[in-house]
Each structure stands twice: as C-alpha cells, then as structure tokens.
N, C-alpha and C. Protein backbone atom coordinates (compact mmCIF):
# COMPACT_ATOMS: atom_id res chain seq x y z
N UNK A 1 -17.34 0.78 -12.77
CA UNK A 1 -16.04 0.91 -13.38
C UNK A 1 -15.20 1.93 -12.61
N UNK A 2 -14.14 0.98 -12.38
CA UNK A 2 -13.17 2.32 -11.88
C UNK A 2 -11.72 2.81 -12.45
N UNK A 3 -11.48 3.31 -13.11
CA UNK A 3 -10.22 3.91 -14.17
C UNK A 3 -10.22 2.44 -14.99
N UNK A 4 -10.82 2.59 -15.76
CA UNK A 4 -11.31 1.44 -17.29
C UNK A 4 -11.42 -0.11 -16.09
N UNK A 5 -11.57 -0.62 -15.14
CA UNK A 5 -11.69 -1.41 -14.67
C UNK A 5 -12.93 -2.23 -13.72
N UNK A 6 -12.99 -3.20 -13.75
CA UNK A 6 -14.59 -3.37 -12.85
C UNK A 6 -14.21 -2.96 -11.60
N UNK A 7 -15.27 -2.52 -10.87
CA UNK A 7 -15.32 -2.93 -9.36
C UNK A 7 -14.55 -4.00 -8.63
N UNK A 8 -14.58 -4.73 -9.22
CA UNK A 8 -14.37 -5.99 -8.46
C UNK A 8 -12.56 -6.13 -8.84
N UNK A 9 -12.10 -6.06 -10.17
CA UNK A 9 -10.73 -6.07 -10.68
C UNK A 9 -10.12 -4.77 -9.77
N UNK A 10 -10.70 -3.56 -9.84
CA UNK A 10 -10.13 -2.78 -9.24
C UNK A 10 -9.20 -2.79 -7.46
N UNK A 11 -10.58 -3.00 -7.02
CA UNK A 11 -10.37 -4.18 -5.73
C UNK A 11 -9.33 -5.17 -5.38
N UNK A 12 -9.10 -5.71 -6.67
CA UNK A 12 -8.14 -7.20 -6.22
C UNK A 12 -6.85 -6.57 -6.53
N UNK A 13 -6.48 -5.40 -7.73
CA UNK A 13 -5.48 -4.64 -7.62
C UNK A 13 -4.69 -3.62 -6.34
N UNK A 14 -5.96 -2.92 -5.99
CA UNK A 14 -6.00 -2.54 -4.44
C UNK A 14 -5.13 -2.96 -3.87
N UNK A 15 -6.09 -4.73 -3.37
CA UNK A 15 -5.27 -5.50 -2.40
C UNK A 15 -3.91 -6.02 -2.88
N UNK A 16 -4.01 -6.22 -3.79
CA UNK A 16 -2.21 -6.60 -4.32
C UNK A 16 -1.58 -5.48 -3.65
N UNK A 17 -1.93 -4.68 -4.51
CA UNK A 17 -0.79 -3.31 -3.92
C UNK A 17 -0.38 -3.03 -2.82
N UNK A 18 -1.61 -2.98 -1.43
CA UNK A 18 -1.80 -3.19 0.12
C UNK A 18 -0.97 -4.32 0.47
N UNK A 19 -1.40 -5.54 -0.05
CA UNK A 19 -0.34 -6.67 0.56
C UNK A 19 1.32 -6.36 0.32
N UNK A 20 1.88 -6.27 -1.19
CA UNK A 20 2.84 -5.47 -1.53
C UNK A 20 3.60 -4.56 -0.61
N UNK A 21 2.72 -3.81 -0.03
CA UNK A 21 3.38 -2.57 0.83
C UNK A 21 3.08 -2.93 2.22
N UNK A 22 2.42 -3.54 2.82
CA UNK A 22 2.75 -4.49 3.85
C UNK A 22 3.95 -5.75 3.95
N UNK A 23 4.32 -6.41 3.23
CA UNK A 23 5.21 -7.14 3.08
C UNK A 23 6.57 -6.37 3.09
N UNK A 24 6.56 -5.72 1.74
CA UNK A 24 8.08 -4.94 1.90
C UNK A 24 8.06 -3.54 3.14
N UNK A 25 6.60 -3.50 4.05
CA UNK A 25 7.13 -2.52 4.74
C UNK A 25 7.97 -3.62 5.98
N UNK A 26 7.21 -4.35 6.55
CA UNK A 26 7.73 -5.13 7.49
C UNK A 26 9.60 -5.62 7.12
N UNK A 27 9.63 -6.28 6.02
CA UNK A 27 11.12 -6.15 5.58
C UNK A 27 11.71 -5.19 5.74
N UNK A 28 11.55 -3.94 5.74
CA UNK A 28 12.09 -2.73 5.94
C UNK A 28 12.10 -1.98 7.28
N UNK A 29 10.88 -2.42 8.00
CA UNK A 29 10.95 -2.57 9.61
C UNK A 29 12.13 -3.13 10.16
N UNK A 30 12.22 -4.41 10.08
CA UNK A 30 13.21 -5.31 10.44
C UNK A 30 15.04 -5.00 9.78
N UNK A 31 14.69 -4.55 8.86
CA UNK A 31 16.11 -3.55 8.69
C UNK A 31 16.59 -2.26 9.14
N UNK A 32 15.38 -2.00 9.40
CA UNK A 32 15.79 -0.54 10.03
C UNK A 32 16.20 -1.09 11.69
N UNK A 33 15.55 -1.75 12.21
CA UNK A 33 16.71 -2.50 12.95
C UNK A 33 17.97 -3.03 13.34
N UNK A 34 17.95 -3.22 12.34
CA UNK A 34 19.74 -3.74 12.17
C UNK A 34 20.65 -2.70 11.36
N UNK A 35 19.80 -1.39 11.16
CA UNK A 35 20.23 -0.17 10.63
C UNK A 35 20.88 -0.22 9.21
N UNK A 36 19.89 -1.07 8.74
CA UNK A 36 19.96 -1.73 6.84
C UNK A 36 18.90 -0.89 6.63
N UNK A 37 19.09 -0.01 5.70
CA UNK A 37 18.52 0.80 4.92
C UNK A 37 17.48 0.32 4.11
N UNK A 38 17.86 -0.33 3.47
CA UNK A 38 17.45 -1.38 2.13
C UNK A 38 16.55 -0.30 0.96
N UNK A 39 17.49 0.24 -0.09
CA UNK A 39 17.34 1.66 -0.65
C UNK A 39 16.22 0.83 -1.48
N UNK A 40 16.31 0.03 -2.07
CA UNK A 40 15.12 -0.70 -3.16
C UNK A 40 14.10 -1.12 -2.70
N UNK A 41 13.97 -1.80 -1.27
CA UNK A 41 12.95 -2.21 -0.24
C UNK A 41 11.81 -0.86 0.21
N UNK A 42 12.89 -0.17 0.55
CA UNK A 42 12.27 0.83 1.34
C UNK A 42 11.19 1.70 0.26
N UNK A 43 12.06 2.00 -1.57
CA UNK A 43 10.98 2.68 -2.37
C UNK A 43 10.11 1.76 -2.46
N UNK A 44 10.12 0.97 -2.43
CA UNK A 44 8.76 -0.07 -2.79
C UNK A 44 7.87 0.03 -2.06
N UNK A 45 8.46 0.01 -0.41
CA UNK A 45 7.09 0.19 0.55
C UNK A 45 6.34 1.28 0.06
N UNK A 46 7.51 2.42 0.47
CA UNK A 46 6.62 3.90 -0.01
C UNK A 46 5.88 3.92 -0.78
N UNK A 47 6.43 3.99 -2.23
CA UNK A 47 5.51 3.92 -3.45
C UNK A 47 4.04 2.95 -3.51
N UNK A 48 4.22 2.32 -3.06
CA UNK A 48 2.98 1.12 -2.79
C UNK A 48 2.32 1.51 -1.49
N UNK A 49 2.77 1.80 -0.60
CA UNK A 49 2.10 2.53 0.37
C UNK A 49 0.98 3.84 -0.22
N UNK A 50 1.42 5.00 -0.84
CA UNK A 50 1.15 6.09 -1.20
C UNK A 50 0.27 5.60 -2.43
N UNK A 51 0.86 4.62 -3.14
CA UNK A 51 -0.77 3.95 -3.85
C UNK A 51 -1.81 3.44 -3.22
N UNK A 52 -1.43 2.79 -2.03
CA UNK A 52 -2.81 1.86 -1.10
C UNK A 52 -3.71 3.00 -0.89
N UNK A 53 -3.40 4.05 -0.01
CA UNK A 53 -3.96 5.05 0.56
C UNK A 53 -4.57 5.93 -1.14
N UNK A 54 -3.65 6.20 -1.93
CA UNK A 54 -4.55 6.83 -2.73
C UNK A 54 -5.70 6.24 -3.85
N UNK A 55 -5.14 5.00 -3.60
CA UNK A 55 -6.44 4.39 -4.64
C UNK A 55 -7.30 3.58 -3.77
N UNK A 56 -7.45 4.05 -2.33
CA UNK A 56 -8.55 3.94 -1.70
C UNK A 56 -9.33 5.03 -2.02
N UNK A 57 -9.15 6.06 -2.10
CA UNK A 57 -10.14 7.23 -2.36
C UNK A 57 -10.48 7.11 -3.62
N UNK A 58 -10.63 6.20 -4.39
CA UNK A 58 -11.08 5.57 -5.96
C UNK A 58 -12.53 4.67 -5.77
N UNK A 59 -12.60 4.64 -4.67
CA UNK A 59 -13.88 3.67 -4.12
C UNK A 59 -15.48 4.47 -4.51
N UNK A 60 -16.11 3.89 -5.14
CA UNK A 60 -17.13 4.36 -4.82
C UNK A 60 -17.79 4.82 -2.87
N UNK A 61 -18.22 6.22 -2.90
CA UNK A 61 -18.29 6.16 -1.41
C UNK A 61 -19.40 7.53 -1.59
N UNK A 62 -20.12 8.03 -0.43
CA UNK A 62 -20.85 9.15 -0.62
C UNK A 62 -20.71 9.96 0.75
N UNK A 63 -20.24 9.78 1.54
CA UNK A 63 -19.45 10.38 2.65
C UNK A 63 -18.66 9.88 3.00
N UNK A 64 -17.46 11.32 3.97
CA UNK A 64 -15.96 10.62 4.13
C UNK A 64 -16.48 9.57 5.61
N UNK A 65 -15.74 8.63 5.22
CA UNK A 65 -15.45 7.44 6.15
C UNK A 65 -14.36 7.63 7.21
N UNK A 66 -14.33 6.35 8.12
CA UNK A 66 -13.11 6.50 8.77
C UNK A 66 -11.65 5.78 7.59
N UNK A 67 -12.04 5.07 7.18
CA UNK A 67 -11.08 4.79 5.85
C UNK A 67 -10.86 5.68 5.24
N UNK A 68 -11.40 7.10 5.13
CA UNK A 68 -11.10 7.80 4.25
C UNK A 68 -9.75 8.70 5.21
N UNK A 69 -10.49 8.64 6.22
CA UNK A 69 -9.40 10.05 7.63
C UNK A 69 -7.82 8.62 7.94
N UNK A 70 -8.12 7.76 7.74
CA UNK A 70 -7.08 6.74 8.12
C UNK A 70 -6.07 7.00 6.50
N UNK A 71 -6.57 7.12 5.51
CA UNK A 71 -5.71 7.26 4.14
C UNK A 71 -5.11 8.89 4.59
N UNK A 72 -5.96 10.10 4.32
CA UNK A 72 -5.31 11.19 4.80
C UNK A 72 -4.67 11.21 5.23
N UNK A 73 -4.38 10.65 7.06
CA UNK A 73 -3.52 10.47 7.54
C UNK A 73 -1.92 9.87 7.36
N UNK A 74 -2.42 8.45 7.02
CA UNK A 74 -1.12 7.90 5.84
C UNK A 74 -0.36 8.83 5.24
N UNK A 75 -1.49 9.61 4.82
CA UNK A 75 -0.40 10.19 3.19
C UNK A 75 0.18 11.32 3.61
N UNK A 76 0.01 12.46 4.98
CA UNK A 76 0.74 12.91 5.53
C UNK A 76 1.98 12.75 6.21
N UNK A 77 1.72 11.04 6.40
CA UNK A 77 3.08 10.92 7.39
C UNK A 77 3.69 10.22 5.87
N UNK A 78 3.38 9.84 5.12
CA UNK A 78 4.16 8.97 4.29
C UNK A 78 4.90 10.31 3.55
N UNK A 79 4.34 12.06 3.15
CA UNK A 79 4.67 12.97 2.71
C UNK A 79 6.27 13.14 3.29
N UNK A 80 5.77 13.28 5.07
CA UNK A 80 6.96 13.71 5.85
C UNK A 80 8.13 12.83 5.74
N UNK A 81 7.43 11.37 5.26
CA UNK A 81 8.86 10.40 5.67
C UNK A 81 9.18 10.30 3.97
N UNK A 82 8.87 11.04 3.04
CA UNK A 82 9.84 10.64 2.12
C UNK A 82 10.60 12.38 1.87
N UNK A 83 10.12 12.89 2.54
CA UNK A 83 10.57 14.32 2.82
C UNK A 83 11.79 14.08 3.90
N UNK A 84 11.91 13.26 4.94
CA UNK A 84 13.01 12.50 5.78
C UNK A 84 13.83 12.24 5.15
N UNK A 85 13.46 10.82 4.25
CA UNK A 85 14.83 10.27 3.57
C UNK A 85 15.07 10.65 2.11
N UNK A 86 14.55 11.89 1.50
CA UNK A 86 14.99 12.25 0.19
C UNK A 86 15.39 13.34 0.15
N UNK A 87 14.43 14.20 0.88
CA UNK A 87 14.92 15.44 1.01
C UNK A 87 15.98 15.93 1.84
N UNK A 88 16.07 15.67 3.13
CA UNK A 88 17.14 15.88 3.89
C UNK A 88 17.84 14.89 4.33
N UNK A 89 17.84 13.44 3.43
CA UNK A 89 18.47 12.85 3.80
C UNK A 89 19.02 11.99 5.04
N UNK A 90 17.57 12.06 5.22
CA UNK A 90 18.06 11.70 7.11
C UNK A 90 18.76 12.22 8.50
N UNK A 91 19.13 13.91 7.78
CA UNK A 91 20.18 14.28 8.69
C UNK A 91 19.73 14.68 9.92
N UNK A 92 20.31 14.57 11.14
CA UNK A 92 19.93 15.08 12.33
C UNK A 92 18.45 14.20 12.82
N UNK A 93 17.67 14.96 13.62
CA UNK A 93 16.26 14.32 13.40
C UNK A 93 15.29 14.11 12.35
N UNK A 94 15.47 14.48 11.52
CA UNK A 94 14.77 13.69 10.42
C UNK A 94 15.43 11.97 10.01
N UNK A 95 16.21 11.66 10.84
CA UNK A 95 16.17 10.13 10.94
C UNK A 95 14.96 9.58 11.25
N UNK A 96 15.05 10.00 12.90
CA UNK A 96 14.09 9.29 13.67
C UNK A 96 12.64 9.96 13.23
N UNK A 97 12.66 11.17 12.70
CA UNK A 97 11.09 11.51 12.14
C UNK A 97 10.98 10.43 10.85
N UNK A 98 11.97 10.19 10.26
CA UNK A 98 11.71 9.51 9.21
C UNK A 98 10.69 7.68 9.99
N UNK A 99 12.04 6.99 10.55
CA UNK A 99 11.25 6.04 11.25
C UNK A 99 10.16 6.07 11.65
N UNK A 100 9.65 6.82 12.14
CA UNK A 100 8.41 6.90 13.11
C UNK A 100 7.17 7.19 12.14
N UNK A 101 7.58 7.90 11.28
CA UNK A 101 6.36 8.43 9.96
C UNK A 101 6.11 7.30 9.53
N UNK A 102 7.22 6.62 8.62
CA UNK A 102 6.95 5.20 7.75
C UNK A 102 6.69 4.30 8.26
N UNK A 103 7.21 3.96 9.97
CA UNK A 103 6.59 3.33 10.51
C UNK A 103 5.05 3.25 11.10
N UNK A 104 4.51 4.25 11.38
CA UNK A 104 3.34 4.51 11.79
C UNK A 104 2.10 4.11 10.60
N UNK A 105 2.91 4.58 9.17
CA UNK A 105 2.27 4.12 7.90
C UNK A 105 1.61 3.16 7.86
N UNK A 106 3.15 2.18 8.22
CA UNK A 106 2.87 0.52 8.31
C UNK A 106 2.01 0.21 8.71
N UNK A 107 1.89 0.60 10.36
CA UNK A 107 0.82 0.38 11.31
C UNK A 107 -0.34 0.52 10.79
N UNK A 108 -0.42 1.54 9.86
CA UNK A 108 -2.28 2.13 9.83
C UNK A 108 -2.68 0.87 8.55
N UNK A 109 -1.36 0.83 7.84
CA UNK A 109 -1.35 -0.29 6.35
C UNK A 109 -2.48 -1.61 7.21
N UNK A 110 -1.55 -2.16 8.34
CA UNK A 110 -1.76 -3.36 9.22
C UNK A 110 -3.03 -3.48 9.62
N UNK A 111 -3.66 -2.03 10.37
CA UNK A 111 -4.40 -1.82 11.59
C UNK A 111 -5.94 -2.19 10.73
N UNK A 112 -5.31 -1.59 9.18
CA UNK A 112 -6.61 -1.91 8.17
C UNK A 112 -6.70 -3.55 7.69
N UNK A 113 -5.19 -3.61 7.35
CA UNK A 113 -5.67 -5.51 6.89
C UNK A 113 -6.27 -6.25 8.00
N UNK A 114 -6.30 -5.68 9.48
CA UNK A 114 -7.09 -6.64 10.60
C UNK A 114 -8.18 -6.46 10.59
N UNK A 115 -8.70 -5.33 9.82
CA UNK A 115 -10.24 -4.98 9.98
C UNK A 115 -11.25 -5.65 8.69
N UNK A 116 -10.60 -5.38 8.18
CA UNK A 116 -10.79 -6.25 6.42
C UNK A 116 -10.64 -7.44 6.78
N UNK A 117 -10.05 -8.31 7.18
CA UNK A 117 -9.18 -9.49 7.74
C UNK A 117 -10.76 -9.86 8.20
N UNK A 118 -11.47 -9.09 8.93
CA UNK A 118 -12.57 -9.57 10.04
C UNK A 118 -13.91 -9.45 9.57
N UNK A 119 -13.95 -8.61 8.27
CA UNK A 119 -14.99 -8.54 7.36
C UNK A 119 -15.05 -9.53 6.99
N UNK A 120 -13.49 -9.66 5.96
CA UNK A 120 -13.97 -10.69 5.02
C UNK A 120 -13.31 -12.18 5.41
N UNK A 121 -12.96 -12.47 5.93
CA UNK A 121 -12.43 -14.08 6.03
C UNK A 121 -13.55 -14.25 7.40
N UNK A 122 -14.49 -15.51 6.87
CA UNK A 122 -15.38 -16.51 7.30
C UNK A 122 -14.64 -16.14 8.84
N UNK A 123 -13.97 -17.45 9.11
CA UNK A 123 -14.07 -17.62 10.17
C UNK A 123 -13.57 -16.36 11.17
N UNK A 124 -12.89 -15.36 11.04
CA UNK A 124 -12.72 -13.99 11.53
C UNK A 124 -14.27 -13.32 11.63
N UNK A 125 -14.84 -13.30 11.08
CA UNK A 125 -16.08 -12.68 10.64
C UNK A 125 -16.82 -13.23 11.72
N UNK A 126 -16.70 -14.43 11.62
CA UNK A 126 -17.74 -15.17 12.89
C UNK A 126 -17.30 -15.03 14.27
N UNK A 127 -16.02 -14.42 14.73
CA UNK A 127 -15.41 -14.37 16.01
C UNK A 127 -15.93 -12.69 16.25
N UNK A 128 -16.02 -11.97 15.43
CA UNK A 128 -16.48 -10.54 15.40
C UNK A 128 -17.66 -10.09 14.18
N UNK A 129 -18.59 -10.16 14.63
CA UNK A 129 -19.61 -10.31 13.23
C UNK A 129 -20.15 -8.70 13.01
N UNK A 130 -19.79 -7.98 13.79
CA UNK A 130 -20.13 -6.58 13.60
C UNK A 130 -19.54 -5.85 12.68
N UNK A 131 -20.14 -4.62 11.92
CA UNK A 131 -19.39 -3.94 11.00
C UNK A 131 -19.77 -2.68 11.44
N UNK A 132 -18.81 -1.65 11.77
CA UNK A 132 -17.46 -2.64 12.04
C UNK A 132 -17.33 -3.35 13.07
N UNK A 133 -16.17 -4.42 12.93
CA UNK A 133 -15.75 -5.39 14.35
C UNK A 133 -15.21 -4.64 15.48
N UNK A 134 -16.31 -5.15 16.48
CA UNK A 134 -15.46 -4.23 18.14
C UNK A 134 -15.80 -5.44 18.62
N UNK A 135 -16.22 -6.91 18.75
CA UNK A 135 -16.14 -7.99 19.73
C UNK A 135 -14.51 -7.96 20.44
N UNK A 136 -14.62 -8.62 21.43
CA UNK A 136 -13.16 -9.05 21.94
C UNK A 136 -11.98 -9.55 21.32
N UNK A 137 -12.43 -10.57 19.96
CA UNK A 137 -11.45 -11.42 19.44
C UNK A 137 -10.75 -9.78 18.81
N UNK A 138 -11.82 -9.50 17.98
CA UNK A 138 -11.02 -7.91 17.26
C UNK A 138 -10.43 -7.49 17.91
N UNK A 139 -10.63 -7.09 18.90
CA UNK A 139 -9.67 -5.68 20.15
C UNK A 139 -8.53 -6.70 20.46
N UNK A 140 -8.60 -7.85 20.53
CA UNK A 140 -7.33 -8.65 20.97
C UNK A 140 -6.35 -8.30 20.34
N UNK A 141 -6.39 -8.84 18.84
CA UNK A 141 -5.90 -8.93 17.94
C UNK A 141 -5.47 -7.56 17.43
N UNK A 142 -6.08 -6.47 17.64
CA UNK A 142 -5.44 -5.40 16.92
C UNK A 142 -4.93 -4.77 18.33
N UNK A 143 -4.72 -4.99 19.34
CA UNK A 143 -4.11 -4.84 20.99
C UNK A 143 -2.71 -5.43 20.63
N UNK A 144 -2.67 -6.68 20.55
CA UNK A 144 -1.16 -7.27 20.35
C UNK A 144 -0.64 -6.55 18.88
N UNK A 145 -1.04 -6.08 18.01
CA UNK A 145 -0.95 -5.23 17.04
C UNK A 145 -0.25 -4.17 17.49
N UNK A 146 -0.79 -3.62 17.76
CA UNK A 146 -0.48 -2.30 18.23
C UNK A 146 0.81 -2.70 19.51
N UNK A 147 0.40 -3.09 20.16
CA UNK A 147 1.95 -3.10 21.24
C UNK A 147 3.15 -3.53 20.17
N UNK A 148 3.06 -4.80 19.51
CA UNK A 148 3.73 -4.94 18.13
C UNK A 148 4.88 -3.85 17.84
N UNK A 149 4.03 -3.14 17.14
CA UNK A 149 4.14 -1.79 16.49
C UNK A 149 4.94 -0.85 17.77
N UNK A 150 4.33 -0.67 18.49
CA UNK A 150 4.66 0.10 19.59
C UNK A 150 6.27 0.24 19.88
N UNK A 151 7.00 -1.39 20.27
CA UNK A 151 7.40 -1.87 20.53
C UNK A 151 8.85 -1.88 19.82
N UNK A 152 8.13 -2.41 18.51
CA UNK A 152 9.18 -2.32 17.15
C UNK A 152 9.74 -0.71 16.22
N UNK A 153 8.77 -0.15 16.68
CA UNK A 153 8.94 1.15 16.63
C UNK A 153 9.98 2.06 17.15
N UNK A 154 10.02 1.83 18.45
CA UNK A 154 10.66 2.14 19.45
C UNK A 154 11.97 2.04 19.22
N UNK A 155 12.14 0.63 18.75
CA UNK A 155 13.70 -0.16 18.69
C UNK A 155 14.13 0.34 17.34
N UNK A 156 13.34 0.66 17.06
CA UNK A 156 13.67 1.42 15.10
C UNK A 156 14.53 2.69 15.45
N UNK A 157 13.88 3.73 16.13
CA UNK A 157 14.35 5.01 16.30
C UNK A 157 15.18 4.97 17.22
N UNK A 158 15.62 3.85 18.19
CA UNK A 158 16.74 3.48 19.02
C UNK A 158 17.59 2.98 18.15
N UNK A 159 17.74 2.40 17.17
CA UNK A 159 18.58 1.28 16.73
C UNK A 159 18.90 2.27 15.17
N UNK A 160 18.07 2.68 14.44
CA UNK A 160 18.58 2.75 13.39
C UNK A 160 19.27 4.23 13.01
N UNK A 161 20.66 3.58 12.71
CA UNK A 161 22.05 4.50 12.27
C UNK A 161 22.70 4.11 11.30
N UNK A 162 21.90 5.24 9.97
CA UNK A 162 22.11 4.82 8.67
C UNK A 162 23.81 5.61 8.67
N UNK A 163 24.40 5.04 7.63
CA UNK A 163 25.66 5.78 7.10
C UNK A 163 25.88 7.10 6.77
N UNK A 164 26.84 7.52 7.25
CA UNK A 164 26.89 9.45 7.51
C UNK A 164 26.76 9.68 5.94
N UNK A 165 27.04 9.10 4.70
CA UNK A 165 26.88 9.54 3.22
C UNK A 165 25.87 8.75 2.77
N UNK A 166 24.60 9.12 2.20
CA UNK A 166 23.74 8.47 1.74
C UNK A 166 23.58 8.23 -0.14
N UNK A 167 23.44 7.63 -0.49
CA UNK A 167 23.82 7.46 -1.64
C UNK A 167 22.29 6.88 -2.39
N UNK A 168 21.47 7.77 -3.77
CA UNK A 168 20.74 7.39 -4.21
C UNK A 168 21.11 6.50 -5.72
C-alpha cells in the first residue's frame, strides 16, 4: 500500500501523472518557441512534473537509485524554473534560466519514459533485454533523444521573448 492505495493503482497514477507532464511539457516546448507562454499549459507541466519526481520517492525502495538522483535533480531545476517564471518573472536572465531548467526537466521526464519504455513494452524489451538497457537499440534511441532536446533547447533560449508585462 502506498498512501491508502495498492502498489499497482499507485503506479498507474504515477504514470498518468508522468504522461500528463510529458505531453503538456512538449506543448509548452513548442511554444516557447514561438515565444507563447501558454500560462495554463506551462502550470500543468510544472505541477505534474514536481508530482512525477515526487511521488517517485513513494516507491517502495531500500537504497537510493539512479531514479532516485534523476528525481533530485528534476526537482532542483524544476525549484529554479518556477523561481524564473514566478518569482522574478522572467526578468533579465532568468528567462533563459527559466527555459533551460524546465526544459532540461522535460528531458530527464523523457530520458525516463525511454528507459521504462524498454523495460516494459515486449517488443522494446527484446531489442534491449538488460536491466538496465545499454544494447544499441537503447543508446540509439535515447542519442536521437537527447540531440532532440539539445537542439530544441537551444532554439527555446534563442527564440523565446515573452512580453515585457507578465500577467498571472
């Protein structure tokens, strides 16, 4: 049982939440591109982000993992980037610190659904059968990932120029 819930329910909540904040982070990627804010998009990632990472540490576990140093991490940069766009509003460099934090989030959100991705779906599993996955198909796949990210990242903190008055 984990907070009045099975194992297993707990889990499928998890992943809702994870998918959730993967979905609206990428929407919010792609706006920060076109230097669309998207004030309702963007709390959703966060908030659902900052749940993925913390109700991973809800897991039954008996030493810290690398899942555990990959959530830490998250929740530092997810700290700084809502410390970016709430607290100072984006001004000056805390734009682009903002981008780069929430974006990097994303990434680690992603970098985990490919690894999970390779656990648990059959035919992924069989292209990388190790736990964890280091075969080739894995490193491919989280390689074009990462340049991805890299890439889109880049064009975020180049591109995005929110409005000089920010409005909650």
């Amino acid at each position: 049982m984990v907070l009045g819930m099975s194992l297993a329910t707990f889990t499928l909540v998890h992943v809702i939440i994870s998918l959730v904040a993967i979905v609206s982070g990428l929407v919010v990627m792609f706006g920060l591109l076109g230097s669309n804010r998207m004030s309702g998009l963007t709390a959703l990632f966060l908030v659902t982000t900052i749940l993925t990472s913390v109700t991973g540490f809800f897991f039954p576990f008996t030493q810290l993992l690398p899942s555990h140093m990959i959530g830490i991490l998250s929740l530092v940069l997810l700290a700084i980037a809502c410390l970016a766009l709430y607290g100072q509003r984006l001004s000056g460099a805390w734009r682009w610190i903002y981008v780069l934090t929430a974006m990097i989030s994303l990434y680690l959100n992603v970098f985990v659904l490919v690894i999970q991705s390779f656990l648990k779906i059959g035919p992924l599993h069989a292209l990388a059968p190790s736990v964890p996955p280091s075969e080739p198909p894995f490193a491919v796949v989280q390689g074009i990932v990462l340049v991805f990210f890299i890439v889109v990242i880049i064009g975020a903190v180049r591109r995005f120029r929110p409005p000089a008055v920010i409005t909650f």
